[in-house]
Protein backbone atom coordinates (compact mmCIF):
# COMPACT_ATOMS: atom_id res chain seq x y z
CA UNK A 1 5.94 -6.49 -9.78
CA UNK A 2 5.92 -3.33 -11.91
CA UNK A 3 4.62 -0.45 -10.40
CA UNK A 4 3.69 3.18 -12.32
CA UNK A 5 3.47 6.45 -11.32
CA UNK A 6 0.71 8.40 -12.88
CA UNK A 7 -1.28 12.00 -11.58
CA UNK A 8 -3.87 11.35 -9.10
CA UNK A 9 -7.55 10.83 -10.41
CA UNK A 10 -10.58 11.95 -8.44
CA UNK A 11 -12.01 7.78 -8.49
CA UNK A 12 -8.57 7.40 -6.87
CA UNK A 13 -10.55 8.72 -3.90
CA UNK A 14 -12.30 5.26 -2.76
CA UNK A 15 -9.11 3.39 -2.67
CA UNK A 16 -7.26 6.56 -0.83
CA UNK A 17 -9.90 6.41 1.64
CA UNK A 18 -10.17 2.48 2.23
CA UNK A 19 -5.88 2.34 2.76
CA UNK A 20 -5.87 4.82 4.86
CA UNK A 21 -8.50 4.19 7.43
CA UNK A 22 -6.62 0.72 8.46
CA UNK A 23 -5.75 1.85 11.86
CA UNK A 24 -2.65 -0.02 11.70
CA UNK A 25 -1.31 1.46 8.79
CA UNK A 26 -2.35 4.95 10.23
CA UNK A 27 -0.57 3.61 13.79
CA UNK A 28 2.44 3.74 11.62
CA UNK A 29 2.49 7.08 10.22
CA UNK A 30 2.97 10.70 11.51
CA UNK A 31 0.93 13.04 9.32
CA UNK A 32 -1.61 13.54 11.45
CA UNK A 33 -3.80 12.15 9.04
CA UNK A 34 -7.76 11.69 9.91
CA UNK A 35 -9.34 8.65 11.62
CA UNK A 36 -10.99 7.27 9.89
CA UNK A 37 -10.33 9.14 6.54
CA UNK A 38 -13.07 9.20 4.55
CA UNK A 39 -13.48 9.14 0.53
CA UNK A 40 -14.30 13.06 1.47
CA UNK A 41 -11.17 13.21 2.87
CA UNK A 42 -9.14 11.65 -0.18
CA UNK A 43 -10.96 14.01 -3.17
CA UNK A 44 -10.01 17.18 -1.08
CA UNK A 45 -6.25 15.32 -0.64
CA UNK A 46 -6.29 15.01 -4.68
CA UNK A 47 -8.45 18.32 -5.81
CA UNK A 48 -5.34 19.84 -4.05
CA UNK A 49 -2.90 18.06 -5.39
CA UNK A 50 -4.70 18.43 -8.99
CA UNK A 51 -4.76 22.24 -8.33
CA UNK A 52 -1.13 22.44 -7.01
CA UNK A 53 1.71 24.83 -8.70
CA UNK A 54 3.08 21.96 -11.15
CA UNK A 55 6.52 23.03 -10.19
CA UNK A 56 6.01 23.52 -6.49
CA UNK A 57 4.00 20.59 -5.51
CA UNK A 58 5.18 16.69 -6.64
CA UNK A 59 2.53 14.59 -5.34
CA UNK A 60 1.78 11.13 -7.56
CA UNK A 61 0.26 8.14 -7.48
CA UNK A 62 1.67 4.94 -7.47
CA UNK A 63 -0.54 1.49 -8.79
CA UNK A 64 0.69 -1.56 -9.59
């Protein structure tokens, strides 16, 4: 399996939003993340991320 780390995309928003609002998944992590998180939810994760200090703020994503 190769997998690639690229910067996040805003139509990276759909898939955010549909892996993280598996409740078991989100059983299974402790970010206090919103149930269920919604594609609203993943474009303001990634317009943050976009508009993040470049050398203050790593956040990726990773596809495969």
């Amino acid at each position: 399996m190769i997998c690639r780390i690229r910067k996040w995309e805003l139509f990276d928003a759909k898939d955010l939003a549909a892996a993280l609002s598996n409740k078991n998944l989100q059983d299974n992590l402790c970010d206090g993340l919103p149930y269920p998180y919604t594609e609203q939810d993943g474009v303001d994760f990634i317009t943050s991320m976009l508009a993040a200090g470049r050398n203050e703020t790593f956040a990726f994503a990773i596809y495969i």
